[in-house]
C-alpha atoms as a PDB file:
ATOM      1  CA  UNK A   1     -30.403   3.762  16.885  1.00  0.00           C
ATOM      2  CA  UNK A   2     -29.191   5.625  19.325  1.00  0.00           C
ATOM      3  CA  UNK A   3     -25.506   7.319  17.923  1.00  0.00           C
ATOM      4  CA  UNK A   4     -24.642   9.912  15.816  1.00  0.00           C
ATOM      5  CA  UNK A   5     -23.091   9.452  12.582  1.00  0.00           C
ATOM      6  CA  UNK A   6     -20.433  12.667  11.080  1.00  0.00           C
ATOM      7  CA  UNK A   7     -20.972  11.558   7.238  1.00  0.00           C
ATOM      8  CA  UNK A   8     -17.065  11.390   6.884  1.00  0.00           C
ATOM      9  CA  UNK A   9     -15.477  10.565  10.004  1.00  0.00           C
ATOM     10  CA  UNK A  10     -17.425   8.019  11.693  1.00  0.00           C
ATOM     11  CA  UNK A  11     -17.576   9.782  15.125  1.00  0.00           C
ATOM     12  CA  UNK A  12     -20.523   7.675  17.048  1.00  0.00           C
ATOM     13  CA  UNK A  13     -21.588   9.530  19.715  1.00  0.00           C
ATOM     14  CA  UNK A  14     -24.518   9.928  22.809  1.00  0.00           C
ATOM     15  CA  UNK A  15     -23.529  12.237  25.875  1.00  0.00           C
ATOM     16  CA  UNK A  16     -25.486  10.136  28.157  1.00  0.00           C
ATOM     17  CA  UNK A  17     -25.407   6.356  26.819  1.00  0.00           C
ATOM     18  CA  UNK A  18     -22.751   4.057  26.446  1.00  0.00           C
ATOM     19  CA  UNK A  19     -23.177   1.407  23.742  1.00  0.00           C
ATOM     20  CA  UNK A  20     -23.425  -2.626  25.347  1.00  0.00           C
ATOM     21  CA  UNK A  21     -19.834  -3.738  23.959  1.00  0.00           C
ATOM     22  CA  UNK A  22     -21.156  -7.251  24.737  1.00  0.00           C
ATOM     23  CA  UNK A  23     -21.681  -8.834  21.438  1.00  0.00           C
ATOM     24  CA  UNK A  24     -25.277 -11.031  21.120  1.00  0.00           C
ATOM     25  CA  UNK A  25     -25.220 -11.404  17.374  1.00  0.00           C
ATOM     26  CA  UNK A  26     -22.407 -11.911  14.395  1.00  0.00           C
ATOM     27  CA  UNK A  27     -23.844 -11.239  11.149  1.00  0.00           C
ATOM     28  CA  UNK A  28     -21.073 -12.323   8.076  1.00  0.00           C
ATOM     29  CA  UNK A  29     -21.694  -9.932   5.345  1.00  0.00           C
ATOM     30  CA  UNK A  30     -20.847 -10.707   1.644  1.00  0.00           C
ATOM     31  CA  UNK A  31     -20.763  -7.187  -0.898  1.00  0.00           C
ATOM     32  CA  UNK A  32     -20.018  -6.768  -3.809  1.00  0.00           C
ATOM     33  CA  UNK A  33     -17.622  -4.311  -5.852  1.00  0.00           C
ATOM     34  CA  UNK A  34     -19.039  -1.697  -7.449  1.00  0.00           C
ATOM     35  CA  UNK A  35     -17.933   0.800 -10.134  1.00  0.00           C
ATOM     36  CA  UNK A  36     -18.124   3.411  -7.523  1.00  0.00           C
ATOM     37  CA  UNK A  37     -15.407   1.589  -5.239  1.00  0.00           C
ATOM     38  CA  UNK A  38     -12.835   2.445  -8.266  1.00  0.00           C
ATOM     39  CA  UNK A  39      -9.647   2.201  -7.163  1.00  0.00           C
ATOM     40  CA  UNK A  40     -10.631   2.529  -2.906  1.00  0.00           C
ATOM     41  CA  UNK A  41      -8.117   1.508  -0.790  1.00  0.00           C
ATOM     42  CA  UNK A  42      -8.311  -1.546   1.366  1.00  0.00           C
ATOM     43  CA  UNK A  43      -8.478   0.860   4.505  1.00  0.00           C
ATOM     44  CA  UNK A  44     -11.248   3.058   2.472  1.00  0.00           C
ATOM     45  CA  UNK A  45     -13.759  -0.191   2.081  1.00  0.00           C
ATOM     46  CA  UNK A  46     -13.208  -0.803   5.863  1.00  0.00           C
ATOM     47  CA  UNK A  47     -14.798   2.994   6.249  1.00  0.00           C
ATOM     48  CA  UNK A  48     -17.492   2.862   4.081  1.00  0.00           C
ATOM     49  CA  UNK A  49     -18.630  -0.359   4.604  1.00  0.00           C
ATOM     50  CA  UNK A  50     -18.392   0.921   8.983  1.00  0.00           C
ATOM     51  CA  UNK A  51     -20.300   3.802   6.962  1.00  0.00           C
ATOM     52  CA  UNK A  52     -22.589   1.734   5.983  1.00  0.00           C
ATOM     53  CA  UNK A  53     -23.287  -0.229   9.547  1.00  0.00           C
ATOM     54  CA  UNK A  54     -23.528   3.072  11.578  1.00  0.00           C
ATOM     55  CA  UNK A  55     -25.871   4.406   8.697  1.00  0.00           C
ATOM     56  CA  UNK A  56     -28.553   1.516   9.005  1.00  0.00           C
ATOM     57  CA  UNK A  57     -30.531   1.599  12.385  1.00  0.00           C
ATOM     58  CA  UNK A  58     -28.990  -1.525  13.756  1.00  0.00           C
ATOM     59  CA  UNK A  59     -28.337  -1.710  17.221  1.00  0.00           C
ATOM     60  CA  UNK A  60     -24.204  -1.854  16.176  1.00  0.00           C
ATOM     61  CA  UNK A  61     -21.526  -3.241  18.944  1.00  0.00           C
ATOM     62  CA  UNK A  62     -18.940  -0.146  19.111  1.00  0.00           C
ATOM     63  CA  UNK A  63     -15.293  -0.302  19.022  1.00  0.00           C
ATOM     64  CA  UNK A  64     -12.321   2.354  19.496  1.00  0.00           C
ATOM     65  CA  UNK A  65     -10.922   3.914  16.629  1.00  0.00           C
ATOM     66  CA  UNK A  66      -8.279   5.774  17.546  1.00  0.00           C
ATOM     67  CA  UNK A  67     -10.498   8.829  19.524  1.00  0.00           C
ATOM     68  CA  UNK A  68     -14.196   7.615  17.666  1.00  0.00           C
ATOM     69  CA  UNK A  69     -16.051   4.881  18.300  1.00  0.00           C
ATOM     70  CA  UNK A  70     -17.440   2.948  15.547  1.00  0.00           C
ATOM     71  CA  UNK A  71     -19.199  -0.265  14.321  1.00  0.00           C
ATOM     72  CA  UNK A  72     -17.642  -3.524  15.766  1.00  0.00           C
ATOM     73  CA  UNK A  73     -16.261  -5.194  12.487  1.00  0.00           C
ATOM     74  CA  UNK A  74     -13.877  -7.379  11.465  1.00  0.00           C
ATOM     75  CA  UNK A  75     -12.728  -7.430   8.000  1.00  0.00           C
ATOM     76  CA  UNK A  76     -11.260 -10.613   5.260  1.00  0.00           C
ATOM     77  CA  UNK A  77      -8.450  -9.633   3.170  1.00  0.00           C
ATOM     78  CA  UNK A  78      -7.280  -7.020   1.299  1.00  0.00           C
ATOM     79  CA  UNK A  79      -8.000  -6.980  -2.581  1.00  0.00           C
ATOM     80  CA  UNK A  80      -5.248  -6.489  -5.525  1.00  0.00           C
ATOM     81  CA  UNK A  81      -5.399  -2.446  -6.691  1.00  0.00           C
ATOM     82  CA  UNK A  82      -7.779  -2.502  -9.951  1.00  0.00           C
ATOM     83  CA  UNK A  83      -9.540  -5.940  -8.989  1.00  0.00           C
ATOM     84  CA  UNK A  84     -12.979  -5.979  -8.795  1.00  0.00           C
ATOM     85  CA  UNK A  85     -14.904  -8.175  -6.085  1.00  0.00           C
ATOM     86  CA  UNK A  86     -17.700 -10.229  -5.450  1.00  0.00           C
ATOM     87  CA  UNK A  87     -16.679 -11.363  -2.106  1.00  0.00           C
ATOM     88  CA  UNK A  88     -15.877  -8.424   0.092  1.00  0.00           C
ATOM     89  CA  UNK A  89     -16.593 -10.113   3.655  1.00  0.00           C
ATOM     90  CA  UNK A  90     -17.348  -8.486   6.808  1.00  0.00           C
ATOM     91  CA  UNK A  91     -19.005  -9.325   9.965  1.00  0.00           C
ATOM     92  CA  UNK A  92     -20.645  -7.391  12.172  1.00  0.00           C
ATOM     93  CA  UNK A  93     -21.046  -7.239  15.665  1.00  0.00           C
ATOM     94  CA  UNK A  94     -24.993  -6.222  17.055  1.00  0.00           C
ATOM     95  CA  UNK A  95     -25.827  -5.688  20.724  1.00  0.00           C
ATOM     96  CA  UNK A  96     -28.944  -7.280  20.247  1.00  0.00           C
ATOM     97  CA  UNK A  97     -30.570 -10.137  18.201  1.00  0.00           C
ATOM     98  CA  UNK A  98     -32.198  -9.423  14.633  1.00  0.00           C
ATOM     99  CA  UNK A  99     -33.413 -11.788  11.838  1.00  0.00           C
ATOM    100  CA  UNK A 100     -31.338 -12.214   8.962  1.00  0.00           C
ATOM    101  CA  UNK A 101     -33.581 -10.752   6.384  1.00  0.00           C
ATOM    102  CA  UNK A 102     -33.935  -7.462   8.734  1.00  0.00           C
ATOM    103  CA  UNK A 103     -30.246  -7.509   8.967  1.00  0.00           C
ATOM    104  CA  UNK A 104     -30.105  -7.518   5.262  1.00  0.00           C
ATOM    105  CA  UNK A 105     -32.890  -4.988   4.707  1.00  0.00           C
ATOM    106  CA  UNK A 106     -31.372  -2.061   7.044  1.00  0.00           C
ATOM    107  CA  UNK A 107     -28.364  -2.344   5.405  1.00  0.00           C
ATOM    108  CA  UNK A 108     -29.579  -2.350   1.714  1.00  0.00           C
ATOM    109  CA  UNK A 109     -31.862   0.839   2.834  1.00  0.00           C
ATOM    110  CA  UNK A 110     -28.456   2.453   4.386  1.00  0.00           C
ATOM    111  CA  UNK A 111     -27.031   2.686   0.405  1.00  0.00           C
ATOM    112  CA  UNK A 112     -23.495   2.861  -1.143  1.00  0.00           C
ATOM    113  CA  UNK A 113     -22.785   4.053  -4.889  1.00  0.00           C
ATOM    114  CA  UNK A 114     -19.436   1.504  -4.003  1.00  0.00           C
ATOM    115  CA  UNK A 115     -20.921  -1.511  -2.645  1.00  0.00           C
ATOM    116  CA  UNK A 116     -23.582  -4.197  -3.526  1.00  0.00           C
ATOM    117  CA  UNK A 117     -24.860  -6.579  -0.200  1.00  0.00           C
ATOM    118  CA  UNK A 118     -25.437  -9.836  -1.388  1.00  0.00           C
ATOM    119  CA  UNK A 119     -25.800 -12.084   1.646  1.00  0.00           C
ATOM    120  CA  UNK A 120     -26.024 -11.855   5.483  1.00  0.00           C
ATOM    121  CA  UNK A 121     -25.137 -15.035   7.490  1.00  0.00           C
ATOM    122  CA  UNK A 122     -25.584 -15.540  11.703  1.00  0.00           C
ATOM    123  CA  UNK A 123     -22.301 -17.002  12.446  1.00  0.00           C
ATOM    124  CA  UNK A 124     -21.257 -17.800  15.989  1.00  0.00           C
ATOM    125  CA  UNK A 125     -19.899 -14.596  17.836  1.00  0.00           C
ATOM    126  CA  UNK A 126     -16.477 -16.700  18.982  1.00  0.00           C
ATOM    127  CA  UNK A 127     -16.450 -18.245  15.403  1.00  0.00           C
ATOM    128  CA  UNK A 128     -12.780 -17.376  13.503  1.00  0.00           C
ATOM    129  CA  UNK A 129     -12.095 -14.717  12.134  1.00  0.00           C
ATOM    130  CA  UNK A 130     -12.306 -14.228   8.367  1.00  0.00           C
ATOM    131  CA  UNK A 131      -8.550 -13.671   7.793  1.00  0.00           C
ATOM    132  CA  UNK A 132      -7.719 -17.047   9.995  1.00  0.00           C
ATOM    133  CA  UNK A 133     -10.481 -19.101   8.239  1.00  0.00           C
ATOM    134  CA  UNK A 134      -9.160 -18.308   4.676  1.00  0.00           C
ATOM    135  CA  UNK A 135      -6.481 -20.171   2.631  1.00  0.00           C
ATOM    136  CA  UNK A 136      -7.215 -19.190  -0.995  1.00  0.00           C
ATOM    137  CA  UNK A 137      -9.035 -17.223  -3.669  1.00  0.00           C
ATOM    138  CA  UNK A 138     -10.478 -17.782  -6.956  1.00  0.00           C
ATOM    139  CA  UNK A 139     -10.609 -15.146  -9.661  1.00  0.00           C
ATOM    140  CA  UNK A 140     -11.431 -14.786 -12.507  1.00  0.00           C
ATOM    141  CA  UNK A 141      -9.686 -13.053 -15.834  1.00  0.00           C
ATOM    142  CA  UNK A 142     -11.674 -11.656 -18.880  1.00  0.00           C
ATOM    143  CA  UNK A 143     -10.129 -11.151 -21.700  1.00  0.00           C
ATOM    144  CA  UNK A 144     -10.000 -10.787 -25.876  1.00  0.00           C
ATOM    145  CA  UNK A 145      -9.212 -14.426 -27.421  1.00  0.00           C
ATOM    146  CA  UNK A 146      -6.359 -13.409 -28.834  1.00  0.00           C
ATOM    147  CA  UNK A 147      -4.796 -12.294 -25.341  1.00  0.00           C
ATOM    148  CA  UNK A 148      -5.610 -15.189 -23.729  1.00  0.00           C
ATOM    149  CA  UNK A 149      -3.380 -17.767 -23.251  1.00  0.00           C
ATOM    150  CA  UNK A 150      -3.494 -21.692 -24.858  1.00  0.00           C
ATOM    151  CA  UNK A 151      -4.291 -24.436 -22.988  1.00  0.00           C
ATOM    152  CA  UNK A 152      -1.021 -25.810 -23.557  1.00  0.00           C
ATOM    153  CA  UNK A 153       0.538 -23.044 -22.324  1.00  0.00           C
ATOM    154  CA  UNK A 154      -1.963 -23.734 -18.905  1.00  0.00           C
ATOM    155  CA  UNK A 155      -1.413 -27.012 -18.672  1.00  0.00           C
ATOM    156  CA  UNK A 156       2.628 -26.742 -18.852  1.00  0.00           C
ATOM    157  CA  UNK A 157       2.584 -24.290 -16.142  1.00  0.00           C
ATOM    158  CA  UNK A 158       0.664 -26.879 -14.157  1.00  0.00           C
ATOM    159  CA  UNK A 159       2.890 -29.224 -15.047  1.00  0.00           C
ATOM    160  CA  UNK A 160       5.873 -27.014 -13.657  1.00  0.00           C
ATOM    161  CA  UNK A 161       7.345 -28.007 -10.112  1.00  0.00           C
ATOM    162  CA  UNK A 162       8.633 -24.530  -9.511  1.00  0.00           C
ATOM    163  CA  UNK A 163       8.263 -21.207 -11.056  1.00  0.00           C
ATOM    164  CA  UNK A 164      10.268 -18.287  -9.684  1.00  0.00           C
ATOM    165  CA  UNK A 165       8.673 -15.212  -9.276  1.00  0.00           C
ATOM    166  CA  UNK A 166      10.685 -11.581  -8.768  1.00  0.00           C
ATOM    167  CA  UNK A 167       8.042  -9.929  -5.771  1.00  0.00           C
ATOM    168  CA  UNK A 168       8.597  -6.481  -5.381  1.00  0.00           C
ATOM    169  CA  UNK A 169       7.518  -4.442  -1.873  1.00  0.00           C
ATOM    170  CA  UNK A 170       6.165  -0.745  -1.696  1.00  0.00           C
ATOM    171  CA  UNK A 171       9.591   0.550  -1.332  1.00  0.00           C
ATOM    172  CA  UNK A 172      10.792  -1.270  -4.360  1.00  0.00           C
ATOM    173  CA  UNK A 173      12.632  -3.829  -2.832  1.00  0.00           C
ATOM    174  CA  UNK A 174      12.500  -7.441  -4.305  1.00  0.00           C
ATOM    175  CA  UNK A 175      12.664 -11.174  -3.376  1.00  0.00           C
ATOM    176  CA  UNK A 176      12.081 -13.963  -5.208  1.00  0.00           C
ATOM    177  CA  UNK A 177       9.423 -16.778  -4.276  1.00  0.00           C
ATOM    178  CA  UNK A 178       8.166 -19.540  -6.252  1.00  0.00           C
ATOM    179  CA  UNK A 179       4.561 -18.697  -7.876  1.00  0.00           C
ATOM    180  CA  UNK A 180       4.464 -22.577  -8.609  1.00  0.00           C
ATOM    181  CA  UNK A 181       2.666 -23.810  -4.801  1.00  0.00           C
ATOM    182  CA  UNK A 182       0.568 -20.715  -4.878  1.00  0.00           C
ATOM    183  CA  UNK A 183      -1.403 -20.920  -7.547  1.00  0.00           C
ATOM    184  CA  UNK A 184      -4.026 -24.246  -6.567  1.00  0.00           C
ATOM    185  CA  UNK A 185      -5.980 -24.138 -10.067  1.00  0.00           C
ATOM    186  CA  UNK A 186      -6.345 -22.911 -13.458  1.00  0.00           C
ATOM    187  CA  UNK A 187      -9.536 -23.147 -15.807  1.00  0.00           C
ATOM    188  CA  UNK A 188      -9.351 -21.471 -19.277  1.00  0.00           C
ATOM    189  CA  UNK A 189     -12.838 -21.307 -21.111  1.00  0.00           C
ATOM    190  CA  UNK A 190     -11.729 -20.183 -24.122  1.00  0.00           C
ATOM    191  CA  UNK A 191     -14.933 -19.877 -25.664  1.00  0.00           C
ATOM    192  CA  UNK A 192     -16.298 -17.014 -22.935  1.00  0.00           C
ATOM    193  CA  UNK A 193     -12.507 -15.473 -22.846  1.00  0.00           C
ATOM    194  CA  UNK A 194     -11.946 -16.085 -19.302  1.00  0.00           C
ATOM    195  CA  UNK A 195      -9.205 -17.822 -17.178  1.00  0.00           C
ATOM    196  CA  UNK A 196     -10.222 -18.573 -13.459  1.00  0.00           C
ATOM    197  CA  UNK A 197      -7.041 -18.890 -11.154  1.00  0.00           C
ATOM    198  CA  UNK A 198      -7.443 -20.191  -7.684  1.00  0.00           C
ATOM    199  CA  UNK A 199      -4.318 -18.719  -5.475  1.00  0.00           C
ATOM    200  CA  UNK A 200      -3.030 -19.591  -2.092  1.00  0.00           C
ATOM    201  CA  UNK A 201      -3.092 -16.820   0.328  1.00  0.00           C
ATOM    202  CA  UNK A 202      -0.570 -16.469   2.833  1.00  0.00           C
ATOM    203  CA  UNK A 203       1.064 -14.130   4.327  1.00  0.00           C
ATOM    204  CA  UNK A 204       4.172 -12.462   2.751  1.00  0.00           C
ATOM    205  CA  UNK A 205       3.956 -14.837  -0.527  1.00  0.00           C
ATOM    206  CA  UNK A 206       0.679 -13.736  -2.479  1.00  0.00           C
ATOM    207  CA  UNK A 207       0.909 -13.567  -5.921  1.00  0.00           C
ATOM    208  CA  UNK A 208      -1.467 -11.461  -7.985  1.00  0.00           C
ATOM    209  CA  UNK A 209      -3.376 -12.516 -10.192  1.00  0.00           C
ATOM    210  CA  UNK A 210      -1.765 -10.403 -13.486  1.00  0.00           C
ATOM    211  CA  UNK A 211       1.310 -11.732 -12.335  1.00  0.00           C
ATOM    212  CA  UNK A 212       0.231 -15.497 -12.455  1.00  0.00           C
ATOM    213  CA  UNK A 213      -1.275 -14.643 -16.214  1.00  0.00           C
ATOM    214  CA  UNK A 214       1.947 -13.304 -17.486  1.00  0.00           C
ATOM    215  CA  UNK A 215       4.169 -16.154 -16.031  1.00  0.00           C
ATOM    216  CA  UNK A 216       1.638 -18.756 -17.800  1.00  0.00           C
ATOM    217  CA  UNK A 217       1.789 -16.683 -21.530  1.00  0.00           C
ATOM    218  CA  UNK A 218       5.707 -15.554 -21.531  1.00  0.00           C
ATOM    219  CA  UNK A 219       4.209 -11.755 -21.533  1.00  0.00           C
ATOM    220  CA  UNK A 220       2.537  -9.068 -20.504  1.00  0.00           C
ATOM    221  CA  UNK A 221      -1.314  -9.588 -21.168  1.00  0.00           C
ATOM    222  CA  UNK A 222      -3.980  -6.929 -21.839  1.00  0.00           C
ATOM    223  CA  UNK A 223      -7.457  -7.497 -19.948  1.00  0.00           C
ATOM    224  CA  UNK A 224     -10.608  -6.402 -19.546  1.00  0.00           C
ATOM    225  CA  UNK A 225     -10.971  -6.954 -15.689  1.00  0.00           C
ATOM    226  CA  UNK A 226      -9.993  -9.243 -12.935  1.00  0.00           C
ATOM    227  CA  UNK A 227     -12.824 -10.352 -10.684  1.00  0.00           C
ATOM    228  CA  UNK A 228     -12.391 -12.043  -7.099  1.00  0.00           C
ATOM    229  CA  UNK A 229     -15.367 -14.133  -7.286  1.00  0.00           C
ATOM    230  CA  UNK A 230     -15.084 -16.125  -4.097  1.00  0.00           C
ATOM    231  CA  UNK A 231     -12.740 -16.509  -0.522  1.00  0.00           C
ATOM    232  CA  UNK A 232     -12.277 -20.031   0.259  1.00  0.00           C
ATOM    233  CA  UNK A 233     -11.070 -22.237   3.090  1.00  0.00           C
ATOM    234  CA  UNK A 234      -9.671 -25.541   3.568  1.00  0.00           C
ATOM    235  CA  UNK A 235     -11.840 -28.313   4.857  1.00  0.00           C
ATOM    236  CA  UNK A 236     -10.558 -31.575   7.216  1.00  0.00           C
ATOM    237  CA  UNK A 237     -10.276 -33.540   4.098  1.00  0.00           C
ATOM    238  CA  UNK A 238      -8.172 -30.809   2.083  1.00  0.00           C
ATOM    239  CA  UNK A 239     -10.602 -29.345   0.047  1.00  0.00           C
ATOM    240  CA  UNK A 240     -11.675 -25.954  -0.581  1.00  0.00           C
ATOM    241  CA  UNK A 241     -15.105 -24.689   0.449  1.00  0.00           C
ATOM    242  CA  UNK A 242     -16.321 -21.292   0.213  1.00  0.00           C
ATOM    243  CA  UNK A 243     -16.596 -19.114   3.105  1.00  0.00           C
END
């Protein structure tokens, strides 16, 4: 590897050499969520995981970043404040070609207290990107019994044509959509405590995952965590696959 790496910044750097900013390789990489990622910021995973590309030896495709140059990446989408993750995509752009299971291994070595690799996947460099490609995501909701909400409460709101939903911006401004045609699926297993939700995502009219819990029980729930477990798209026959 060939660049610099300022622990912090992600300055790459060589006074002499110019990275090749012709991709050979795209490399689809699946983390997971750990307790160190807290409450990170959607534009603090994009830096550590870069962190974690510049950090591993690969021969990394570089892109501007504002002054810097860093790791060619593109990113799926951003994840609800307090969720935690199992499917925290990225690919990766390499100059050069590499095996899978090196791919995987130089990244592992590179470390993060915030983020688990679980799979690396060759995808075609002019393939879509992982924003475009998805069209929902499941999650899934832990919680004590007695917080959880009846399956007759779950299978009313399914039952429900329209559900109207008060969505408030950052600057406190509000609009109301209907929750109803965004939420695709809902499994209760009240046995294990948990209620997986499978929501729509598009642009402007997501609805979080809390929210869709509170219009199925009347209330405000308590919870032990929210988990995204998987990004999925929509297949030619209009079912969902995961990425």
């Amino acid at each position: 590897m060939f660049f610099a790496l300022y622990a912090s910044r992600f300055t790459l750097y060589d006074p002499e050499v110019i990275m090749d900013n012709i991709p050979k390789l795209r490399m689809r990489l699946r983390f997971a969520r750990l307790a160190g990622a807290g409450n990170m910021s959607h534009l603090e995973q994009i830096q550590e995981l870069r962190r974690i590309a510049a950090g591993s030896g690969l021969d990394c495709c570089p892109a501007k970043h504002g002054r810097d140059l860093v790791p060619k990446m593109a990113f799926g989408p951003a994840l609800s404040a307090g969720c935690g993750s199992r499917c925290e995509y990225a690919d990766l752009y390499l100059a050069q070609s590499c095996p899978e299971i090196v791919v995987m291994a130089k990244l592992s070595a590179a470390g993060s207290e915030a983020f688990e690799l679980l799979s690396v996947k060759r995808v075609p460099v002019h393939f879509p990107s992982i924003e475009a490609s998805v069209s929902a995501a499941r999650y899934c909701i832990e919680a004590e019994p007695e917080e959880l909400v009846s399956r007759e409460s779950v299978d009313a709101f399914l039952a429900l044509e329209s559900v109207p939903f008060e969505k408030k911006d950052r600057s406190g401004a509000g609009h109301t959509l209907d929750a109803r045609p965004l939420v695709l699926g809902a499994e209760l297993d009240a046995a294990a405590g948990t209620l997986r939700l499978v929501l729509k995502l598009e642009p402007g009219k997501n609805v979080k995952p809390l929210d869709v819990l509170g219009l199925i029980a009347g209330r405000e729930a308590a919870v032990k965590k929210v988990v995204r477990e998987d990004l999925l798209w929509l297949d030619s026959k209009g079912g969902l696959e995961a990425i």
